[in-house]
Protein backbone atom coordinates (compact mmCIF):
# COMPACT_ATOMS: atom_id res chain seq x y z
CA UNK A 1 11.54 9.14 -4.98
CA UNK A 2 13.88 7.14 -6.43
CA UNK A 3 13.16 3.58 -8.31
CA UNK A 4 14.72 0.20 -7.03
CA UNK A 5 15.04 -2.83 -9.17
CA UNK A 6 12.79 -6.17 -8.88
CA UNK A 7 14.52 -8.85 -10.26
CA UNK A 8 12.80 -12.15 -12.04
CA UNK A 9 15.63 -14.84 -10.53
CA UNK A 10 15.11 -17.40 -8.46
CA UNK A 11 16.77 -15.70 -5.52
CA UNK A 12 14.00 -12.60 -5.20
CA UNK A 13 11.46 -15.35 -5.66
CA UNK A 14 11.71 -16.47 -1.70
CA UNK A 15 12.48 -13.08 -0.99
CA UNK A 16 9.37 -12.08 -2.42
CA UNK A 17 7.32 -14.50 -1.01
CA UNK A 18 8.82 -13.99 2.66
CA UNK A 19 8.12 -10.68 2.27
CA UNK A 20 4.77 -10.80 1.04
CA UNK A 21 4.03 -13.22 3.65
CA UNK A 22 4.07 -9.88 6.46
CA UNK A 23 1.92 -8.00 4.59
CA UNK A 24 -1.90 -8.31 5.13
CA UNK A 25 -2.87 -6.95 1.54
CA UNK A 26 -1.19 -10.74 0.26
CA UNK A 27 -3.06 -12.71 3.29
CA UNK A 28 -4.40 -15.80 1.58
CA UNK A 29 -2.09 -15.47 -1.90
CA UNK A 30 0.10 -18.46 -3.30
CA UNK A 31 3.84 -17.99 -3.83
CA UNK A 32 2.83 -17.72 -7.24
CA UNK A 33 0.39 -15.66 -7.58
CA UNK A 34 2.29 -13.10 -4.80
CA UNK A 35 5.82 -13.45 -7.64
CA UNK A 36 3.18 -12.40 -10.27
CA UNK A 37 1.89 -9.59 -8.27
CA UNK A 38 5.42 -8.44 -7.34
CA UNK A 39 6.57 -8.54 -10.72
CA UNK A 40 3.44 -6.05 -11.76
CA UNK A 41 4.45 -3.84 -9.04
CA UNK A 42 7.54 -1.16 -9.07
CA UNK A 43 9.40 -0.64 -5.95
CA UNK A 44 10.78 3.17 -4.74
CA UNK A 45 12.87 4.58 -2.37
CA UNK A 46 12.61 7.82 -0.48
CA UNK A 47 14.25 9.91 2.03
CA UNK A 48 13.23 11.24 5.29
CA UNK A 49 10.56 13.96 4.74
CA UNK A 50 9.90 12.98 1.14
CA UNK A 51 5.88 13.89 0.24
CA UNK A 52 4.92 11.06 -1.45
CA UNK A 53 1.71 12.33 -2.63
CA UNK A 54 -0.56 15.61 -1.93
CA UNK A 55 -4.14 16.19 -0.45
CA UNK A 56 -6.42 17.02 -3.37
CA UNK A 57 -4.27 15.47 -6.03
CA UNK A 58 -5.70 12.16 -8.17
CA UNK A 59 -3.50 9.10 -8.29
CA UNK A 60 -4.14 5.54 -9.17
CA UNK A 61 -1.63 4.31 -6.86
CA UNK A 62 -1.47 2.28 -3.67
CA UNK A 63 1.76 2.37 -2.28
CA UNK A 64 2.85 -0.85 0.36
CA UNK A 65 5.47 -0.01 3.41
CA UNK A 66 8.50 -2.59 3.04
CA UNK A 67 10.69 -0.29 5.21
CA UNK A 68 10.32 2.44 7.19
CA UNK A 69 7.53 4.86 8.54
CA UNK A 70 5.33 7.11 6.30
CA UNK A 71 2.69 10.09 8.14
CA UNK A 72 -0.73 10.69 7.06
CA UNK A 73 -1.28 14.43 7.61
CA UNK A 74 -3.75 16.79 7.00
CA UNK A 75 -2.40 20.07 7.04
CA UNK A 76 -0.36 20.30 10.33
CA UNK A 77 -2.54 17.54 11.94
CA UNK A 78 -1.17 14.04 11.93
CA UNK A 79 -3.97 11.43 10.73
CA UNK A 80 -1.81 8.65 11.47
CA UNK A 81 1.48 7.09 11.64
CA UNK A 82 1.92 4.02 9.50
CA UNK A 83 4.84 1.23 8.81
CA UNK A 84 6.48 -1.65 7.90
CA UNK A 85 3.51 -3.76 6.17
CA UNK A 86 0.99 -1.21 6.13
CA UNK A 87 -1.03 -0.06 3.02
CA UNK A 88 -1.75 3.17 1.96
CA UNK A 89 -3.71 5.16 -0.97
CA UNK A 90 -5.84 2.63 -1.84
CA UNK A 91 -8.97 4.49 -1.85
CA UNK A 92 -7.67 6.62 -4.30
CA UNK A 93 -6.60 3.61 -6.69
CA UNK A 94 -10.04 2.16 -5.75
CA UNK A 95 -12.56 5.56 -6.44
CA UNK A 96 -10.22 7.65 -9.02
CA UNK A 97 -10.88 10.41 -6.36
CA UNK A 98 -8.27 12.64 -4.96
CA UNK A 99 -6.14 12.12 -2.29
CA UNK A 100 -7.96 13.13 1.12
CA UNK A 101 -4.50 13.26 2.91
CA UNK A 102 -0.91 14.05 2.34
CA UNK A 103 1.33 11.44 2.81
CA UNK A 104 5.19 12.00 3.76
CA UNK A 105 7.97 9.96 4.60
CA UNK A 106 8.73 10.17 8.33
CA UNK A 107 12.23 7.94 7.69
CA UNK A 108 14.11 7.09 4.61
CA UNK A 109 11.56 4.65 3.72
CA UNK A 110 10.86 2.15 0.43
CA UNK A 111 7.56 1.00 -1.10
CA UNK A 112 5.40 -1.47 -3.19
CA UNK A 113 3.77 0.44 -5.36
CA UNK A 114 0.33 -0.73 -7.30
CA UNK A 115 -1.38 1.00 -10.24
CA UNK A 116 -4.66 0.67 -11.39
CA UNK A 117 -3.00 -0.36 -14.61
CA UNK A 118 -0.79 -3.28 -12.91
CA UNK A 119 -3.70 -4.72 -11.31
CA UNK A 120 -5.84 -5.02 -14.35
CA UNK A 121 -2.84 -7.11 -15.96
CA UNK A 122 -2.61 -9.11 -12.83
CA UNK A 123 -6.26 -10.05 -11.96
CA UNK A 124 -7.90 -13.68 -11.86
CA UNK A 125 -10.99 -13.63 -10.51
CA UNK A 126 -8.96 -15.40 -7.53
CA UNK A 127 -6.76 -13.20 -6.69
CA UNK A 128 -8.51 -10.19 -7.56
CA UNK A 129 -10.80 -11.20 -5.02
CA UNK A 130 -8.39 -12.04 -1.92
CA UNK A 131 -6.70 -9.01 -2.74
CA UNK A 132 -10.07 -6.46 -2.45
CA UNK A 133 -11.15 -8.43 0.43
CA UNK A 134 -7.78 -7.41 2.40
CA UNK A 135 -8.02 -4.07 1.72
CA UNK A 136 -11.59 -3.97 2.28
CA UNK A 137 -10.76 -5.95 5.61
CA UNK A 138 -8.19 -2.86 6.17
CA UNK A 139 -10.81 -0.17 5.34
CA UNK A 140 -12.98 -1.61 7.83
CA UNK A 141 -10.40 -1.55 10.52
CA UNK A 142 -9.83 1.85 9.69
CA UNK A 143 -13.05 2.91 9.73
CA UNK A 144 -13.81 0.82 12.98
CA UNK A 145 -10.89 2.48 14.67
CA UNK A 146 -11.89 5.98 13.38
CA UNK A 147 -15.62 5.69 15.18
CA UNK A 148 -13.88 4.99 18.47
CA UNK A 149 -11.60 7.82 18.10
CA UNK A 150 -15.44 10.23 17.87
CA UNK A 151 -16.79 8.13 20.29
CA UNK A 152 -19.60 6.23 17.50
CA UNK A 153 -21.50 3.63 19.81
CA UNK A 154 -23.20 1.00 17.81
């Protein structure tokens, strides 16, 4: 994967914010506190059919879909199809345990990209709070969508 540049000028700062503004893992941020995040974070690039991380392996990252389409596979079986907007690898920058899917570009595609270490840096109580809540919010979809896929009746 290759790295692309976040600047610090004025210019990215709207950019930022409008962009941050689709993504649900910012829901509830202000425009400053989403430049500071974006600032943490490192941005990267990759091509159609790219792995961007393995099943099994440990990685403190979360990686954030500005463009393109990414697959969640395991093995030859397709978890899910995910895009523009969409998180993904957070429970492995959450637990520390490896990753329980292998995830692979299905279009040149580019990414947000959060470390364990960034967010430490980052965190206010504030915002550290909005931001587990939206991916807890996200893990609960998930997880609500996944017992209607076995049939789970509550």
């Amino acid at each position: 994967m290759k790295s692309l540049g976040l600047g610090e000028t004025s210019g990215f700062r709207d950019k930022y914010v409008q962009l941050a503004r689709t993504i649900d893992l910012f829901m509830g941020l202000s425009p400053d506190q989403l430049v500071k995040i974006m600032s943490l974070g490192v941005t990267e690039a990759a091509t159609k059919g790219t792995v961007i991380f393995k099943k099994g392996l440990t990685s403190r990252k979360m990686y954030v879909i500005l463009e393109g389409q990414v697959d969640i596979m395991d093995g030859d079986k397709l978890i899910a199809t995910l895009g523009k907007g969409e998180m993904f690898g957070e429970m492995g920058l959450l637990s520390g345990e490896p990753r329980n899917a292998t995830a692979v570009a299905r279009e040149s595609s580019s990414f947000f990209i959060l470390t364990e270490q960034s967010l430490h840096r980052l965190f206010t109580k504030r915002v550290a709070i909005v931001l587990l809540m939206n991916i807890v919010r996200k893990l609960s979809d998930r997880l609500r969508q996944a017992d209607e896929f076995v049939g789970f009746k509550q």
